[in-house]
N, C-alpha and C. Protein backbone atom coordinates (compact mmCIF):
# COMPACT_ATOMS: atom_id res chain seq x y z
N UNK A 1 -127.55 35.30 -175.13
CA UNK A 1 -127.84 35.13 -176.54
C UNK A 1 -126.66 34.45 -177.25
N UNK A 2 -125.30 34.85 -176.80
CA UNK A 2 -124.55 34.18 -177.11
C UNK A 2 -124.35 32.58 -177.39
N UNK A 3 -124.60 32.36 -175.96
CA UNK A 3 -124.28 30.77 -175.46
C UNK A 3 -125.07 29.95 -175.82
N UNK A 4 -126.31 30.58 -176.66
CA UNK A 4 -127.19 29.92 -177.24
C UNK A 4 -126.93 29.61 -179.05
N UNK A 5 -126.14 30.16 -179.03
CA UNK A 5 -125.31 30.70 -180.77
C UNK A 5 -124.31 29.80 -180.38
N UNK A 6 -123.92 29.75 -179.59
CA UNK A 6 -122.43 28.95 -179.62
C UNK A 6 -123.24 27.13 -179.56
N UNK A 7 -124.09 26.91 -178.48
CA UNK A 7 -125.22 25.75 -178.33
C UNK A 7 -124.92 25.01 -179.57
N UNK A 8 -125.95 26.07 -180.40
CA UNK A 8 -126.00 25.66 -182.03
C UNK A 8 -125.56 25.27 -182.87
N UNK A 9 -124.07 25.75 -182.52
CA UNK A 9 -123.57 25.71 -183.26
C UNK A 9 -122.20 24.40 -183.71
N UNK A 10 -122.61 23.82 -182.26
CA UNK A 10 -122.09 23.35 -181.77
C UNK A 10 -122.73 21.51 -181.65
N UNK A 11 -123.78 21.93 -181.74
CA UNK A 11 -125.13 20.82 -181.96
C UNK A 11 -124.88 20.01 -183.44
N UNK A 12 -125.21 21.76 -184.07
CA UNK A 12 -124.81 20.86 -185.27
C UNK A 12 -123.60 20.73 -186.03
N UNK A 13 -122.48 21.25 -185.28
CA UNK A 13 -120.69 19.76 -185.79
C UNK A 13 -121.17 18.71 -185.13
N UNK A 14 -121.47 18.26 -184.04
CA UNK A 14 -121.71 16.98 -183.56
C UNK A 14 -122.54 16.22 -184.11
N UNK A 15 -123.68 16.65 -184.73
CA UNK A 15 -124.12 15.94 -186.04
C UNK A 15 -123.49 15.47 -187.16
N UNK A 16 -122.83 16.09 -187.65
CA UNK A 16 -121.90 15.96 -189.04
C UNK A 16 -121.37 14.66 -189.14
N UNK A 17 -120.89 14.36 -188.03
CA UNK A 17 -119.85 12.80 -188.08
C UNK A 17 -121.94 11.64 -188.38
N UNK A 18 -122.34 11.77 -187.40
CA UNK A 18 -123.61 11.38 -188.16
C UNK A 18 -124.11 10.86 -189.44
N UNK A 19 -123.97 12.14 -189.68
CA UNK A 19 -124.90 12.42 -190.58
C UNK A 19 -124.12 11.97 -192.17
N UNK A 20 -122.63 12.03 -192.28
CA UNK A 20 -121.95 11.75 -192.72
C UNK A 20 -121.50 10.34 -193.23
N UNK A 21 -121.98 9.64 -192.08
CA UNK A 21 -122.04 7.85 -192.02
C UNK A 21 -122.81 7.59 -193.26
N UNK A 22 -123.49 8.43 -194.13
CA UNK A 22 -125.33 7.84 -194.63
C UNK A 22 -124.12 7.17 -195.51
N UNK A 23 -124.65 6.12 -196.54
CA UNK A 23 -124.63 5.88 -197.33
C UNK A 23 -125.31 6.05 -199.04
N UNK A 24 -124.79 7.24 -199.67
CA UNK A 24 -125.68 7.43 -200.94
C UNK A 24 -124.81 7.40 -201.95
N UNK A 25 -124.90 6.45 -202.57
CA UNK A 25 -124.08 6.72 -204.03
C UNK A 25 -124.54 6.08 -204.91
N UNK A 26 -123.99 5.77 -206.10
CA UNK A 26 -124.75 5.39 -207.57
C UNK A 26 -123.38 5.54 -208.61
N UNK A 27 -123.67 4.16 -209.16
CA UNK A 27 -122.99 3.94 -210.04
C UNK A 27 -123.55 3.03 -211.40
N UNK A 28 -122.29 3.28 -212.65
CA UNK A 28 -123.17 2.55 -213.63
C UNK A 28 -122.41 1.73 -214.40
N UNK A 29 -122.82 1.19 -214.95
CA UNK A 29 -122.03 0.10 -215.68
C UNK A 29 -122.28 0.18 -217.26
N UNK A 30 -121.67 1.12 -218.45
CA UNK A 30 -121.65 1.60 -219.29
C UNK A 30 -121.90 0.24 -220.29
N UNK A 31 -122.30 0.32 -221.32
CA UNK A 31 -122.81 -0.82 -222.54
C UNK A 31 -122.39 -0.53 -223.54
N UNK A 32 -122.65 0.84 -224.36
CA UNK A 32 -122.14 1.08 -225.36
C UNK A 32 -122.03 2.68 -225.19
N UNK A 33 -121.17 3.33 -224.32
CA UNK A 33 -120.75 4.45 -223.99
C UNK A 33 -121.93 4.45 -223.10
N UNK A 34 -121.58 6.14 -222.72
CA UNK A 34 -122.30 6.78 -222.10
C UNK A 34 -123.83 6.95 -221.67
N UNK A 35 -124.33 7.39 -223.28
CA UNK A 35 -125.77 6.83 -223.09
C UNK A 35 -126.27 5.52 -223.36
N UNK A 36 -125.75 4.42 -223.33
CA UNK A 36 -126.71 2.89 -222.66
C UNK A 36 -125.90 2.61 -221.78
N UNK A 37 -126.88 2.44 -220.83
CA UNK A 37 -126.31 1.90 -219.03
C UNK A 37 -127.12 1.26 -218.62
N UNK A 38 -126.50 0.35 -217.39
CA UNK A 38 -127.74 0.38 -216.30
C UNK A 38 -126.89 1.02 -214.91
N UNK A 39 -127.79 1.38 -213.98
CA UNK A 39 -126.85 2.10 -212.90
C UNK A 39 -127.44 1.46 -211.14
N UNK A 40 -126.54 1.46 -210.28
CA UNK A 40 -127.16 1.05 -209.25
C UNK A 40 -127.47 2.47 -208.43
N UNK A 41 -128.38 2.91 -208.03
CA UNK A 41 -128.65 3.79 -206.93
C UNK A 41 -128.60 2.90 -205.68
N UNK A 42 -127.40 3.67 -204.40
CA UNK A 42 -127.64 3.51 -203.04
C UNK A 42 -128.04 4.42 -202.09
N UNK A 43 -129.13 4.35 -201.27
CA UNK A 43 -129.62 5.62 -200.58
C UNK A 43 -129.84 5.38 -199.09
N UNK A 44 -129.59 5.41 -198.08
CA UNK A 44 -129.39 4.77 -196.58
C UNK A 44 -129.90 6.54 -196.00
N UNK A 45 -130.96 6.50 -195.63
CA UNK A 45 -131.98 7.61 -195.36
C UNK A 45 -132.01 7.71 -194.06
N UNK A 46 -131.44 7.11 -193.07
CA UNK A 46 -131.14 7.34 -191.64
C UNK A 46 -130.01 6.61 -191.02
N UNK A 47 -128.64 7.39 -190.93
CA UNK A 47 -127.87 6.64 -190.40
C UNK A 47 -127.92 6.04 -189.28
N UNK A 48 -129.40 5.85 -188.45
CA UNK A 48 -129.77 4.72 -187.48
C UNK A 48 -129.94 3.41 -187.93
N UNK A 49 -130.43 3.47 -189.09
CA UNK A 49 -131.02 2.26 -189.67
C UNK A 49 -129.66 1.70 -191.12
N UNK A 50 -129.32 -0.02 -190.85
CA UNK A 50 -128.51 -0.23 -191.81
C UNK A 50 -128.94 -0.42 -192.83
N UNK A 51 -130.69 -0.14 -193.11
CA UNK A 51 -131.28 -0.35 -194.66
C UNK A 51 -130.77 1.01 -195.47
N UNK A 52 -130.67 0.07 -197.03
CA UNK A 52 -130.34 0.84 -197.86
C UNK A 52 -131.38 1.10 -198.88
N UNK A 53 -131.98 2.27 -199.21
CA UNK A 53 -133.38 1.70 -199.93
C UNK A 53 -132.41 1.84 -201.29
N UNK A 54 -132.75 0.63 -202.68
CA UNK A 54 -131.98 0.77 -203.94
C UNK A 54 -132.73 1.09 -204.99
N UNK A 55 -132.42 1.38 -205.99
CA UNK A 55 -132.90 1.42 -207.69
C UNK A 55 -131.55 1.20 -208.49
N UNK A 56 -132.83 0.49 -209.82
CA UNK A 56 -132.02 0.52 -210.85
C UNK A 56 -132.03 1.58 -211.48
N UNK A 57 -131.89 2.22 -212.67
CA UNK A 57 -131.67 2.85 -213.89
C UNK A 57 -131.41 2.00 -215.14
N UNK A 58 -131.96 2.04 -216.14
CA UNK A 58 -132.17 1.18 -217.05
C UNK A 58 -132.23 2.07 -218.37
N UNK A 59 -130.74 2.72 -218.87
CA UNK A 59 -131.10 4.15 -219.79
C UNK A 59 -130.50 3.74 -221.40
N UNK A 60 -131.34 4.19 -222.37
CA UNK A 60 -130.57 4.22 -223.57
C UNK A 60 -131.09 5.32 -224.49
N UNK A 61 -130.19 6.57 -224.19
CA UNK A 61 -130.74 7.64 -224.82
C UNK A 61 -130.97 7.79 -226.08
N UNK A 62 -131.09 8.63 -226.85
CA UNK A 62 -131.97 9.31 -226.39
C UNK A 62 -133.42 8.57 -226.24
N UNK A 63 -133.90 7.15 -226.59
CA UNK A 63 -134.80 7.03 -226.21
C UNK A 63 -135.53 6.57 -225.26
N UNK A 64 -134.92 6.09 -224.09
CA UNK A 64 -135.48 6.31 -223.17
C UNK A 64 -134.63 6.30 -221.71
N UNK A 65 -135.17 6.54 -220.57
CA UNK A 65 -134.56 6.12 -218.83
C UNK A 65 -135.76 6.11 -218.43
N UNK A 66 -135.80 4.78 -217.33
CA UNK A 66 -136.47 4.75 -216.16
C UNK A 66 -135.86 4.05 -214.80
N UNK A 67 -136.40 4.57 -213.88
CA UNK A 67 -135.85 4.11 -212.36
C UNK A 67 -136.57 2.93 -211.77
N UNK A 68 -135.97 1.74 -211.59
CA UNK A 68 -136.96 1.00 -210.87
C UNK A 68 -136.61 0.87 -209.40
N UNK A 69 -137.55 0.63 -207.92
CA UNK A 69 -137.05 0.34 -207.06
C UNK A 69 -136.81 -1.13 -206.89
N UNK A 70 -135.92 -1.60 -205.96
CA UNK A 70 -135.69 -2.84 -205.93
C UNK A 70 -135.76 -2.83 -204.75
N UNK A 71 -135.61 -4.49 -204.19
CA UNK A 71 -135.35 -4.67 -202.45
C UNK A 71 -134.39 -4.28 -201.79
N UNK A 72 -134.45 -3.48 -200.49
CA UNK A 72 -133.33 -2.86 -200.31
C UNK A 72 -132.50 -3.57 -199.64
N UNK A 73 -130.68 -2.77 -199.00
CA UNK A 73 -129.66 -3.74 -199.19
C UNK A 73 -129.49 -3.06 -197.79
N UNK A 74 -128.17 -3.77 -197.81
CA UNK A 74 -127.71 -3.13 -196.05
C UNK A 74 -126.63 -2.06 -196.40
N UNK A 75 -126.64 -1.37 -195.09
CA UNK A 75 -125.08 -0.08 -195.09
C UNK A 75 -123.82 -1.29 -195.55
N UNK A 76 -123.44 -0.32 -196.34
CA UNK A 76 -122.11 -1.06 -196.10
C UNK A 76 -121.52 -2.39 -197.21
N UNK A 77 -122.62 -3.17 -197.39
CA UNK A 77 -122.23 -4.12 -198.47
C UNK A 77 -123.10 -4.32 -199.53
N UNK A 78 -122.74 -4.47 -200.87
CA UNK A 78 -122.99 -4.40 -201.54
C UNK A 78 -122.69 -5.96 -202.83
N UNK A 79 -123.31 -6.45 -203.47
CA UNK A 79 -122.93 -6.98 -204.86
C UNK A 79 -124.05 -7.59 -205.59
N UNK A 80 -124.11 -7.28 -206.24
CA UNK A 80 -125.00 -7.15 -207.42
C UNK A 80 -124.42 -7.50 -208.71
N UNK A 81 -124.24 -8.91 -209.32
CA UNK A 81 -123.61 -9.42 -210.47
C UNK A 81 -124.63 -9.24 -211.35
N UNK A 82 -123.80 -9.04 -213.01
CA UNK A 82 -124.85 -8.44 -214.00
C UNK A 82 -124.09 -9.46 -215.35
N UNK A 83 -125.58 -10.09 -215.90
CA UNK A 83 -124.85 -11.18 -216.97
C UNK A 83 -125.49 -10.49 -218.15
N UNK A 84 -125.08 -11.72 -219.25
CA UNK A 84 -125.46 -10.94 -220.89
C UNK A 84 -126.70 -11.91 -220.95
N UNK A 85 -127.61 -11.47 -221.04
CA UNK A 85 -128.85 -12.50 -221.17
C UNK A 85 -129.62 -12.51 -222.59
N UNK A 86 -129.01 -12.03 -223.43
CA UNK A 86 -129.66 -11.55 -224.60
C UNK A 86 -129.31 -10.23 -225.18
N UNK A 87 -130.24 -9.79 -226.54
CA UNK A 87 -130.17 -8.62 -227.23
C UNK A 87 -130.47 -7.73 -226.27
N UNK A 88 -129.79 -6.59 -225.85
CA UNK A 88 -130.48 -5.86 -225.06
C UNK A 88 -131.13 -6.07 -223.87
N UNK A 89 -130.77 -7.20 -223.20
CA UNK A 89 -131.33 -8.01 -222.29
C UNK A 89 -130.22 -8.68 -221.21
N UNK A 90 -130.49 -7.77 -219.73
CA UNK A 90 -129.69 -8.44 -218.73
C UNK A 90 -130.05 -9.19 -217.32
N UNK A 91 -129.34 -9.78 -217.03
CA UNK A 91 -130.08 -10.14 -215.88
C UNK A 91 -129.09 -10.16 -214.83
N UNK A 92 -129.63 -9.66 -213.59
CA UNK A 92 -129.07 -8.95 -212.45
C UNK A 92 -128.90 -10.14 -211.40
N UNK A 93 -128.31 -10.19 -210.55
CA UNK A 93 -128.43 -11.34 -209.02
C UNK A 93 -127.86 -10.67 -208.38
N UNK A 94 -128.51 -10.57 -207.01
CA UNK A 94 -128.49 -9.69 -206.14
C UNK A 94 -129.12 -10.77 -204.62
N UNK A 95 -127.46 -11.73 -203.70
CA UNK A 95 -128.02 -12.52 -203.24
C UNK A 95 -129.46 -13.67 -203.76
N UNK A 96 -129.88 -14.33 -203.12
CA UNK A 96 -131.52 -14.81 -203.83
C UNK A 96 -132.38 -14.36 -204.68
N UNK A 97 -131.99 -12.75 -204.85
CA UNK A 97 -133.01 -11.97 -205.66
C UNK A 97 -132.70 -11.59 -207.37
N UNK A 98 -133.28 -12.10 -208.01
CA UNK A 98 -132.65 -11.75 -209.69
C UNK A 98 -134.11 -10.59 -210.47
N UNK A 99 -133.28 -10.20 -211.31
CA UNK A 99 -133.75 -9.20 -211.85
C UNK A 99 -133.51 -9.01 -213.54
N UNK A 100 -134.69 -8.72 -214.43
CA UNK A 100 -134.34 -8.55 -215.63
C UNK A 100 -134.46 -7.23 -216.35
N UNK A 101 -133.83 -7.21 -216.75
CA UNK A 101 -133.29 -5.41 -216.93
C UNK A 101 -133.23 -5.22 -218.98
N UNK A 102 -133.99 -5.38 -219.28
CA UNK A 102 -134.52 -4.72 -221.31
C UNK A 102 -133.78 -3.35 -221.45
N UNK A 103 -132.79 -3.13 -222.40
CA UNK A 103 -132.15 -1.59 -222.50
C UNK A 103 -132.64 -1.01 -223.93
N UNK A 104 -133.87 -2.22 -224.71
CA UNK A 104 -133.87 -0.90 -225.58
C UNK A 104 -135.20 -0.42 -225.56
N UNK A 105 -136.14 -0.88 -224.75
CA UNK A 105 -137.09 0.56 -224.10
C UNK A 105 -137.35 0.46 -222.95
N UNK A 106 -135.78 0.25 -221.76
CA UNK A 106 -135.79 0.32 -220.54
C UNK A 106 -137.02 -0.41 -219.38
N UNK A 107 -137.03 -1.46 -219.83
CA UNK A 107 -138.17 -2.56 -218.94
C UNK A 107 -136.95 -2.87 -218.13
N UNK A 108 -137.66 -3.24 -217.04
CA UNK A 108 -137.43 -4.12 -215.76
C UNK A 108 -138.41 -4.60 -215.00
N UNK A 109 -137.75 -6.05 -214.75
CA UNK A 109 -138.83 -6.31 -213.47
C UNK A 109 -137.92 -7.85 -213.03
N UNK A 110 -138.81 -8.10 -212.21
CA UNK A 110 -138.52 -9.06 -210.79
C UNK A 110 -138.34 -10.40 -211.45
N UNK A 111 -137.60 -11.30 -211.89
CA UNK A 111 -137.55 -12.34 -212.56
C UNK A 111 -137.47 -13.92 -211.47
N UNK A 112 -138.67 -14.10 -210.93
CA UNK A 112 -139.02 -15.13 -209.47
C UNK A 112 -138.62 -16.38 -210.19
N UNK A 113 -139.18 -16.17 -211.35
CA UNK A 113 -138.86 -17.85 -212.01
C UNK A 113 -137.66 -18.12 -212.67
N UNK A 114 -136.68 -17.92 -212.35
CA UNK A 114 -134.75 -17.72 -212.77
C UNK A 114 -134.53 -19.36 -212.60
N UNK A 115 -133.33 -19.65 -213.93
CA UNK A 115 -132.92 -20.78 -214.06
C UNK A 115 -131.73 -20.94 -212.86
N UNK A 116 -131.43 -21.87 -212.04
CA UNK A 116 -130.29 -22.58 -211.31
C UNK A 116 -129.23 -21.70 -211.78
N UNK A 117 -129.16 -22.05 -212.62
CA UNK A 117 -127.65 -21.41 -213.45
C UNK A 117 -127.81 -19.81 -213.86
N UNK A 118 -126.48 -19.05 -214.36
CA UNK A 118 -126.61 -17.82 -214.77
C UNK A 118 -127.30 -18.41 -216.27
N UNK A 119 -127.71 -17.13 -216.95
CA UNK A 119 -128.32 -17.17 -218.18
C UNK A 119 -127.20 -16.62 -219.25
N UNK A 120 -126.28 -16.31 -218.85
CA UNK A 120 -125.09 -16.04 -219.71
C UNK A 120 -124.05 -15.42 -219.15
N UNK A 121 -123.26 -14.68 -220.10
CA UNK A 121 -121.86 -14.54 -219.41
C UNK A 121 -122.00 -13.26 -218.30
N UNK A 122 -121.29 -14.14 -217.67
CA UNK A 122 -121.32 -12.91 -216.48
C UNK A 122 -120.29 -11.35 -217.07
N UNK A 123 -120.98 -10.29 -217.42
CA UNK A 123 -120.59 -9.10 -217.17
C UNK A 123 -119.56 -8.44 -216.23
N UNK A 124 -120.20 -8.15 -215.09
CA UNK A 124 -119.43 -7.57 -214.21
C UNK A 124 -120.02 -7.92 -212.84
N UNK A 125 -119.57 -7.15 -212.16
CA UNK A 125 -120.00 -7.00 -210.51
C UNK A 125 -120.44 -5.71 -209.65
N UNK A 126 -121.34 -4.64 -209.54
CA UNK A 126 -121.42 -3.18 -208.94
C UNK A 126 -121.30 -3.98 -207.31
N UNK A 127 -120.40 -3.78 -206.78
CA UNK A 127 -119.74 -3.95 -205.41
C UNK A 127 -119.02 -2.48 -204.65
N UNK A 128 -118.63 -2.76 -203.37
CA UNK A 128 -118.22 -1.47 -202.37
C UNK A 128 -116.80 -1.81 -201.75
N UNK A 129 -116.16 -0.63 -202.84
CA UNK A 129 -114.56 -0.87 -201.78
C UNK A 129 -114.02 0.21 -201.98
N UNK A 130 -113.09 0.49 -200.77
CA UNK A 130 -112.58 1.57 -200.21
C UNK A 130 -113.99 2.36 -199.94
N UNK A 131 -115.48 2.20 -199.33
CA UNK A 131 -116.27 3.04 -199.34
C UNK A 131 -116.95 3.45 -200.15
N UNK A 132 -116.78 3.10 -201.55
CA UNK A 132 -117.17 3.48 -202.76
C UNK A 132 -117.35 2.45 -203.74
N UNK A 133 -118.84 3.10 -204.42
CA UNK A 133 -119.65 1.73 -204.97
C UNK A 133 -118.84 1.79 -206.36
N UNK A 134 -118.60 0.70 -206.85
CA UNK A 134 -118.04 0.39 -208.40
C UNK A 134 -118.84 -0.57 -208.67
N UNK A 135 -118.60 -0.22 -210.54
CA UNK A 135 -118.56 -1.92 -211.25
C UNK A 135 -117.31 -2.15 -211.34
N UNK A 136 -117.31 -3.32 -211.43
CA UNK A 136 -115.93 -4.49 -211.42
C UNK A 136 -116.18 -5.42 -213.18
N UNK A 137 -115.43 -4.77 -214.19
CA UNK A 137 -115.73 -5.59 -214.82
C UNK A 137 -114.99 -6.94 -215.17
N UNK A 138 -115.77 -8.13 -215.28
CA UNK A 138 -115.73 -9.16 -214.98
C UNK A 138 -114.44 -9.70 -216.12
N UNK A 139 -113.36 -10.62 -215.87
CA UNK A 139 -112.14 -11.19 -216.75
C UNK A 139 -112.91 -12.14 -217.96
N UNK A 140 -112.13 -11.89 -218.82
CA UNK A 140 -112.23 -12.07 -220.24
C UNK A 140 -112.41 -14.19 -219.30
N UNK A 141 -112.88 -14.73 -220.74
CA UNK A 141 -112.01 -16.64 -220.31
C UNK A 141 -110.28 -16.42 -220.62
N UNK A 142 -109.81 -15.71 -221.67
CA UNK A 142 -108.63 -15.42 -221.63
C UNK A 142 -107.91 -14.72 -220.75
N UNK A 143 -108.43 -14.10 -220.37
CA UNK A 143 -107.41 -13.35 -218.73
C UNK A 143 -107.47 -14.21 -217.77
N UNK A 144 -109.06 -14.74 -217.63
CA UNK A 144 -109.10 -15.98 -216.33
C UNK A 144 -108.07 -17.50 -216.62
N UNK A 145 -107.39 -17.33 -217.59
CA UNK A 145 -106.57 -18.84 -217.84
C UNK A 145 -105.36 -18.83 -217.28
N UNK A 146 -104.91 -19.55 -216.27
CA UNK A 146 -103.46 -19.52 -215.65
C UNK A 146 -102.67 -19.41 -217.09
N UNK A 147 -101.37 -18.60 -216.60
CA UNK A 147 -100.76 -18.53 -217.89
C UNK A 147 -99.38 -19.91 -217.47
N UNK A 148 -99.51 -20.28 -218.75
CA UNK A 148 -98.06 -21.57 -218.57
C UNK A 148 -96.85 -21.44 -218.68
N UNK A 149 -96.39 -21.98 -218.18
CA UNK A 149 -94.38 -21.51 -218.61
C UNK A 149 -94.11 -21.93 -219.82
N UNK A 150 -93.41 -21.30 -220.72
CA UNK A 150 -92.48 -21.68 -221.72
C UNK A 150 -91.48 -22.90 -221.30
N UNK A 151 -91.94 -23.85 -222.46
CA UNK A 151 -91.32 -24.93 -222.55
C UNK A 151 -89.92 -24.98 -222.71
């Protein structure tokens, strides 16, 4: 009875490193505090498989949140650039795939017909480093300007 307790127990630490690999996290990229966001959900549901299934979040309390799913991503990498596309209005790129994201009664959807170009200033970046998903928010045109020497 023992050695069957010990088996077990033993079964499952050797899982742990496993099971541990998954990839789930979620992050958000704040607008005007806390409550208006949009957020990335990452969820990797079998550490056999390197799919990541994703969602957005699209929240501006108190009046509204909703979750949308999107196409999913792989273990491990991540980027998802987010521009100013308007009032309340963003638009996502995610590799080939763009996305339009409404924050003041939380619409989204699949935007197939996207111009060449971004539709405005690029925001930020929700990307993966050190293991952990962030936004990266994106440099001012004034921070991005080499600075010059004094004459």
């Amino acid at each position: 009875m023992r050695a069957t307790s010990a088996l077990k127990t033993l079964l499952i630490l050797a899982a742990v490193p496993l099971l541990s690999a998954c990839e789930n996290d979620g992050i958000a990229f704040l607008i005007e505090g806390k409550d208006h966001s949009i957020a990335l959900l990452r969820e990797q549901r079998w550490f056999w498989s390197d799919e990541v299934a994703q969602s957005i979040v699209v929240s501006r309390m108190p009046t509204c949140m909703r979750r949308y799913e999107i196409k999913p991503g792989v273990a491990g990498a991540v980027k998802m650039e987010v521009y100013e596309a308007g009032d309340y209005l963003w638009a996502l790129k995610q590799g080939k795939n763009w996305y339009l994201a409404g924050t003041e009664k939380c619409q989204f959807q699949r935007w197939d017909e996207h111009p060449e170009e971004p539709p405005g200033r690029l925001v930020g970046t929700f990307t993966r480093k050190n293991d952990t998903l962030e936004f990266i928010e994106a440099k001012t045109e004034a921070e991005s300007r080499p600075i010059k020497p004094a004459e």
